[in-house]
Protein backbone atom coordinates (compact mmCIF):
# COMPACT_ATOMS: atom_id res chain seq x y z
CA UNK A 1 -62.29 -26.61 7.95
CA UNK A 2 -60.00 -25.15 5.69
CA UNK A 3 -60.10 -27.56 3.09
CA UNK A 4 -63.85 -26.21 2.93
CA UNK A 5 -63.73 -22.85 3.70
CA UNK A 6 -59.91 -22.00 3.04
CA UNK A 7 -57.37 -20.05 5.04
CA UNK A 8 -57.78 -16.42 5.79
CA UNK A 9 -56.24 -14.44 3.23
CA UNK A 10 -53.50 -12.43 4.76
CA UNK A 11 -54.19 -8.65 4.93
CA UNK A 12 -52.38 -6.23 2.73
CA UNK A 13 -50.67 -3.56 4.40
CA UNK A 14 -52.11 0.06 4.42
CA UNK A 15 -50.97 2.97 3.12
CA UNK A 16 -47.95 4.35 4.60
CA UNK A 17 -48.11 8.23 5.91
CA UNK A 18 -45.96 9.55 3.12
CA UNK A 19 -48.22 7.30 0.61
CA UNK A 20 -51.39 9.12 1.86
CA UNK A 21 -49.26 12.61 1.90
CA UNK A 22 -48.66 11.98 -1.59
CA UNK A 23 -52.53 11.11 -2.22
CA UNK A 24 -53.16 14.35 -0.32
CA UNK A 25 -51.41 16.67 -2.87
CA UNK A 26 -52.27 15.38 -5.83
CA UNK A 27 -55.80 15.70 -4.73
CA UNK A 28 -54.73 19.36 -3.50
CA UNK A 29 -53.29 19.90 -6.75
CA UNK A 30 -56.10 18.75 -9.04
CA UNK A 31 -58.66 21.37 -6.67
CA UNK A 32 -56.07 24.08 -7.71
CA UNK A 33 -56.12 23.82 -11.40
CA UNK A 34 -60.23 23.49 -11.04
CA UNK A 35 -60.61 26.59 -9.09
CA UNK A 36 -58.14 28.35 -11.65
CA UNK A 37 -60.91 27.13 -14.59
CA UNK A 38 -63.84 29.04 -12.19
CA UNK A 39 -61.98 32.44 -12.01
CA UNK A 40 -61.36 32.39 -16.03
CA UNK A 41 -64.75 31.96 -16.10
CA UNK A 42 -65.69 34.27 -13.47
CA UNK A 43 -63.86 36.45 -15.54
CA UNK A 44 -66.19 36.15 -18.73
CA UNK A 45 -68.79 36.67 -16.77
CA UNK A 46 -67.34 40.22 -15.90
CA UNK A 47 -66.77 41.07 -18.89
CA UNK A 48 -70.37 40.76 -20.29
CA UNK A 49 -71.89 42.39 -17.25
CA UNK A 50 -69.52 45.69 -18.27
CA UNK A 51 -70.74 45.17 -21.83
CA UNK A 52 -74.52 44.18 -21.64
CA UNK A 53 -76.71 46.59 -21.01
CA UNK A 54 -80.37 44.38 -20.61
CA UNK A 55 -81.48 44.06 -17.60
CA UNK A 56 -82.23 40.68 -18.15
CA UNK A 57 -79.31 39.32 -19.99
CA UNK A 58 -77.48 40.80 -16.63
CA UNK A 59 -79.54 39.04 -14.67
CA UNK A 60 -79.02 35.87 -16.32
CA UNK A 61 -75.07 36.96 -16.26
CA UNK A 62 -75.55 37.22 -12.60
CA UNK A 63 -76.90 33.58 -11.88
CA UNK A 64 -74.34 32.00 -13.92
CA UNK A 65 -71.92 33.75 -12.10
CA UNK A 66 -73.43 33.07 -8.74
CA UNK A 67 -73.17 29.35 -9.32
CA UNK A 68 -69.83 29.66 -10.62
CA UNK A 69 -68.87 31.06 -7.42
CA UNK A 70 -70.29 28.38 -4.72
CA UNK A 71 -68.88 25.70 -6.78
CA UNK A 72 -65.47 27.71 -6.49
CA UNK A 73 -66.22 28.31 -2.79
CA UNK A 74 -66.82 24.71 -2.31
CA UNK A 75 -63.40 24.06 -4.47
CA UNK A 76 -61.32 26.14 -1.91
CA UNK A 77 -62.67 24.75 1.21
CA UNK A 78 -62.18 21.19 0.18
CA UNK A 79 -58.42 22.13 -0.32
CA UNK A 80 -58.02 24.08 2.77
CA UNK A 81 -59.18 20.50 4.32
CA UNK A 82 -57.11 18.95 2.24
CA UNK A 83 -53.89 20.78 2.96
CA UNK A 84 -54.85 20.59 7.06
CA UNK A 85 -54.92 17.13 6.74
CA UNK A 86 -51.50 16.84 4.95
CA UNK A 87 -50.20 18.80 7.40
CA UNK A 88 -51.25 16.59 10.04
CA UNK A 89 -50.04 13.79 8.16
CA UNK A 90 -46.76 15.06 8.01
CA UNK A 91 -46.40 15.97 12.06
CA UNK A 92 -47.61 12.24 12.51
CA UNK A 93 -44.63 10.88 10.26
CA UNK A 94 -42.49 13.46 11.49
CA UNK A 95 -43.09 12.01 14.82
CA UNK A 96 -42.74 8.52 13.86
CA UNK A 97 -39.62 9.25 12.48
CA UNK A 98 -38.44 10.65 15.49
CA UNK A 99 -39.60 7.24 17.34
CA UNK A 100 -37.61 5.29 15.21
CA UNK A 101 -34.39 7.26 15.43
CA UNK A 102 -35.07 7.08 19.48
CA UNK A 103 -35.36 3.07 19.36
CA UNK A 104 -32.12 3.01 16.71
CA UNK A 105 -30.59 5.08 19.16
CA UNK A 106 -31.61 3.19 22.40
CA UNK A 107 -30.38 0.20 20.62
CA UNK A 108 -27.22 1.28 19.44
CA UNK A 109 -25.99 2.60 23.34
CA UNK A 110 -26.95 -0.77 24.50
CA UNK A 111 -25.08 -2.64 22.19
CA UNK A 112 -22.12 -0.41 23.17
CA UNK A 113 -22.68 -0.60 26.92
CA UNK A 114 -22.56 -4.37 26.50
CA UNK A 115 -19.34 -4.39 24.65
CA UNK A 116 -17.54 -2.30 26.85
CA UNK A 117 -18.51 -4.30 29.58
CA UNK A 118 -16.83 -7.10 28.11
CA UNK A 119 -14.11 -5.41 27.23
CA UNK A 120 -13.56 -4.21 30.63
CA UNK A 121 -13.82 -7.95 32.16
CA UNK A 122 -10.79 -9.19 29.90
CA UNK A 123 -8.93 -6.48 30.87
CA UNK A 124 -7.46 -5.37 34.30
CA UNK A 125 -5.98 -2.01 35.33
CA UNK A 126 -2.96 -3.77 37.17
CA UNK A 127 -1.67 -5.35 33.52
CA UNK A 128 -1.90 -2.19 32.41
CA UNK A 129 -0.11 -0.23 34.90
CA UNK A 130 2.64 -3.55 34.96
CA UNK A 131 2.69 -3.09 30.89
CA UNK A 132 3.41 0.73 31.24
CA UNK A 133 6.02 0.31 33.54
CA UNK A 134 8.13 -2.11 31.32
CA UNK A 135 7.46 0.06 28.24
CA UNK A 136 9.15 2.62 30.42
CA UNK A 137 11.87 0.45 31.68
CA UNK A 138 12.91 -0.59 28.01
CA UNK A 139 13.01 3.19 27.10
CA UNK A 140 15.30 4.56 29.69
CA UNK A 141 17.46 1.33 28.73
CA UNK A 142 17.80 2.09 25.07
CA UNK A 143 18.00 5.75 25.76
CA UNK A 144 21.27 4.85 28.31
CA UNK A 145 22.30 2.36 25.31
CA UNK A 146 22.18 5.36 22.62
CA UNK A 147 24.00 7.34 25.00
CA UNK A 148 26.67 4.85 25.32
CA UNK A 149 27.36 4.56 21.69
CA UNK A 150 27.23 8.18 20.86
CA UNK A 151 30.25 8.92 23.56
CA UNK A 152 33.35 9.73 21.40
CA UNK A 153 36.58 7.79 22.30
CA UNK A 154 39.26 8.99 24.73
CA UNK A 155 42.22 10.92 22.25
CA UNK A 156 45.90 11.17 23.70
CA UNK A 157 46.17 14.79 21.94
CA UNK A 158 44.43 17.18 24.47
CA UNK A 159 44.70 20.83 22.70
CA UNK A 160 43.25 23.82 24.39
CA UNK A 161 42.16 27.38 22.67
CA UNK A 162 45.59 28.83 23.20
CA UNK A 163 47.41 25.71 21.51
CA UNK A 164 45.03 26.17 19.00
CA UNK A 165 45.36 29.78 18.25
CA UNK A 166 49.41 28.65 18.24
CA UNK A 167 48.86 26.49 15.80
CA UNK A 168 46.58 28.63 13.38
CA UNK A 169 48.70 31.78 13.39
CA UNK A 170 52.22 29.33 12.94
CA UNK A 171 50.83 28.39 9.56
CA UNK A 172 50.59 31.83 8.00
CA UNK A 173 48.80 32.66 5.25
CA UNK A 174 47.68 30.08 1.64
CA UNK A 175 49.98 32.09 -0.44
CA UNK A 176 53.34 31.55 1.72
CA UNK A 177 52.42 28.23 1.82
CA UNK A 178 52.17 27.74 -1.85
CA UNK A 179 55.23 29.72 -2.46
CA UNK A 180 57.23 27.93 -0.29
CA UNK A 181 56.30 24.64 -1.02
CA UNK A 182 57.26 25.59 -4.71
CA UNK A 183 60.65 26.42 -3.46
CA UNK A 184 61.25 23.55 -1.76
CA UNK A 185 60.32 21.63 -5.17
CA UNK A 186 63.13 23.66 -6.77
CA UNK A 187 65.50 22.33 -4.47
CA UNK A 188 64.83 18.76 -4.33
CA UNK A 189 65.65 18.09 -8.42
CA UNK A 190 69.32 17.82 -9.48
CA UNK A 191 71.49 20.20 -11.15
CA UNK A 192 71.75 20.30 -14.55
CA UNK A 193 75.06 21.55 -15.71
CA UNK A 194 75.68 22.88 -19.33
CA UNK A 195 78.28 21.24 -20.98
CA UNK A 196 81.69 23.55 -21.71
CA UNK A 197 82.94 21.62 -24.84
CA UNK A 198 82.08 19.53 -27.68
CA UNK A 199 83.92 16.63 -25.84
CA UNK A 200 82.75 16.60 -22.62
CA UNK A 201 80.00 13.83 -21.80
CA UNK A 202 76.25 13.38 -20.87
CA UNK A 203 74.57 10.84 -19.14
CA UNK A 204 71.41 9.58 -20.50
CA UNK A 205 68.41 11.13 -19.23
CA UNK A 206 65.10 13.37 -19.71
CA UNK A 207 66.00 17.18 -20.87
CA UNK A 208 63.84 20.23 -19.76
CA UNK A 209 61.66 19.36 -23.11
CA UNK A 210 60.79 16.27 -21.53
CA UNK A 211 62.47 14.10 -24.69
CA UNK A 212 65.44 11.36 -24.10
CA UNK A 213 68.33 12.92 -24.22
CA UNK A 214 71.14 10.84 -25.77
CA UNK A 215 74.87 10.29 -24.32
CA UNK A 216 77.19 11.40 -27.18
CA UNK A 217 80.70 13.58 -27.82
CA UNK A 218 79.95 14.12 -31.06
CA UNK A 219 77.55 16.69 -32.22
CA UNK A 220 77.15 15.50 -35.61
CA UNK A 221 75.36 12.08 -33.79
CA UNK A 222 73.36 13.58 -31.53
CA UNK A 223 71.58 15.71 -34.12
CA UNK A 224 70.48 12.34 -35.50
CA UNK A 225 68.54 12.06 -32.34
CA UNK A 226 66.95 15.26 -31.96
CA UNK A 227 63.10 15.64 -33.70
């Protein structure tokens, strides 16, 4: 039969509720601009009634005018039933909106109330109560391991605050110190005597200039040697 007759042609969707809103206000629109045509001429019309003065050009004045106005009455009320019906329009696909977000919604919870169900068969409150305890276990350990390495070792000096106070007030104060360890400096080089005559004899060695000094008895040589 449907080589003959041919398949049903599928239908084509209808319009959606925000196509038919849109439809709605350009229609709504296009009454506006007409009925805003009407009152400029409506306003004419005034004009020449204030001006004319025959009785029967006013009449004439009148009629237009008259007409004018039903077509501008007709003009509002088809856009006060144009603008109810948008607004129904709009609570409709307000509401269908709503449905949808309900159904996503629905959805969605299920989806989660399935996974958690599966989530709670693989797992069992006794491995987790077992798995906290050894977490706690290994903590005290380490914590009794860090304590172990922190303790400092055992020293064969014990010193309590009055050895200590001893000790500090022996040493005095920075200046005696330095002073005396200048002294004992002093003490530890040699003596160096001045020789009494031109014969007597000196030993090689550094002087106070820091320059070699040279072993000589005669003074004649050892100016040779000085710079």
């Amino acid at each position: 039969m449907r080589r003959f007759f041919g398949a049903a042609k599928p239908q084509a969707p209808g319009p959606s509720l925000n196509d038919m809103g849109e439809t709605l206000e350009k229609r709504a629109t296009s009454l506006d601009e007409r009925i805003k045509k009407l009152d400029v001429e409506l306003i004419g019309y005034r004009d020449q009634l204030k001006k004319t003065k025959s009785p029967a050009i006013t009449n004439q004045i009148k009629q237009k005018a008259a007409r004018v106005m039903q077509q501008k009455k007709m003009y509002e009320t088809q856009r006060e039933q144009l603008m109810s019906q948008r607004f129904n329009l709009e609570q409709a696909s307000f509401a269908a909106e709503t449905m949808m977000t309900t159904a996503m919604t629905v959805q969605s919870m299920r989806d989660a109330n399935k996974t958690m169900k599966q989530q709670f068969k693989a797992t069992k409150i006794e491995d987790i109560e077992d798995l906290y305890d050894d977490m706690e276990d290994l903590l005290e350990t380490n914590n009794e391991i860090q304590d172990t390495l922190s303790r400092s070792f055992a020293s064969p000096y014990d010193i309590d605050e009055a050895d200590l106070e001893d000790e500090l007030n022996a040493l005095g104060d920075l200046d005696e110190l330095e002073e005396l360890e200048g002294e004992n400096i002093y003490a530890a080089e040699p003596s160096r005597a001045e020789p009494t005559s031109a014969t007597s004899v000196r030993l090689p060695g550094v002087n106070r200039a820091g320059t070699p000094a040279v072993a000589t008895s005669n003074p004649t040589a050892l100016s040779q040697f000085e710079f």
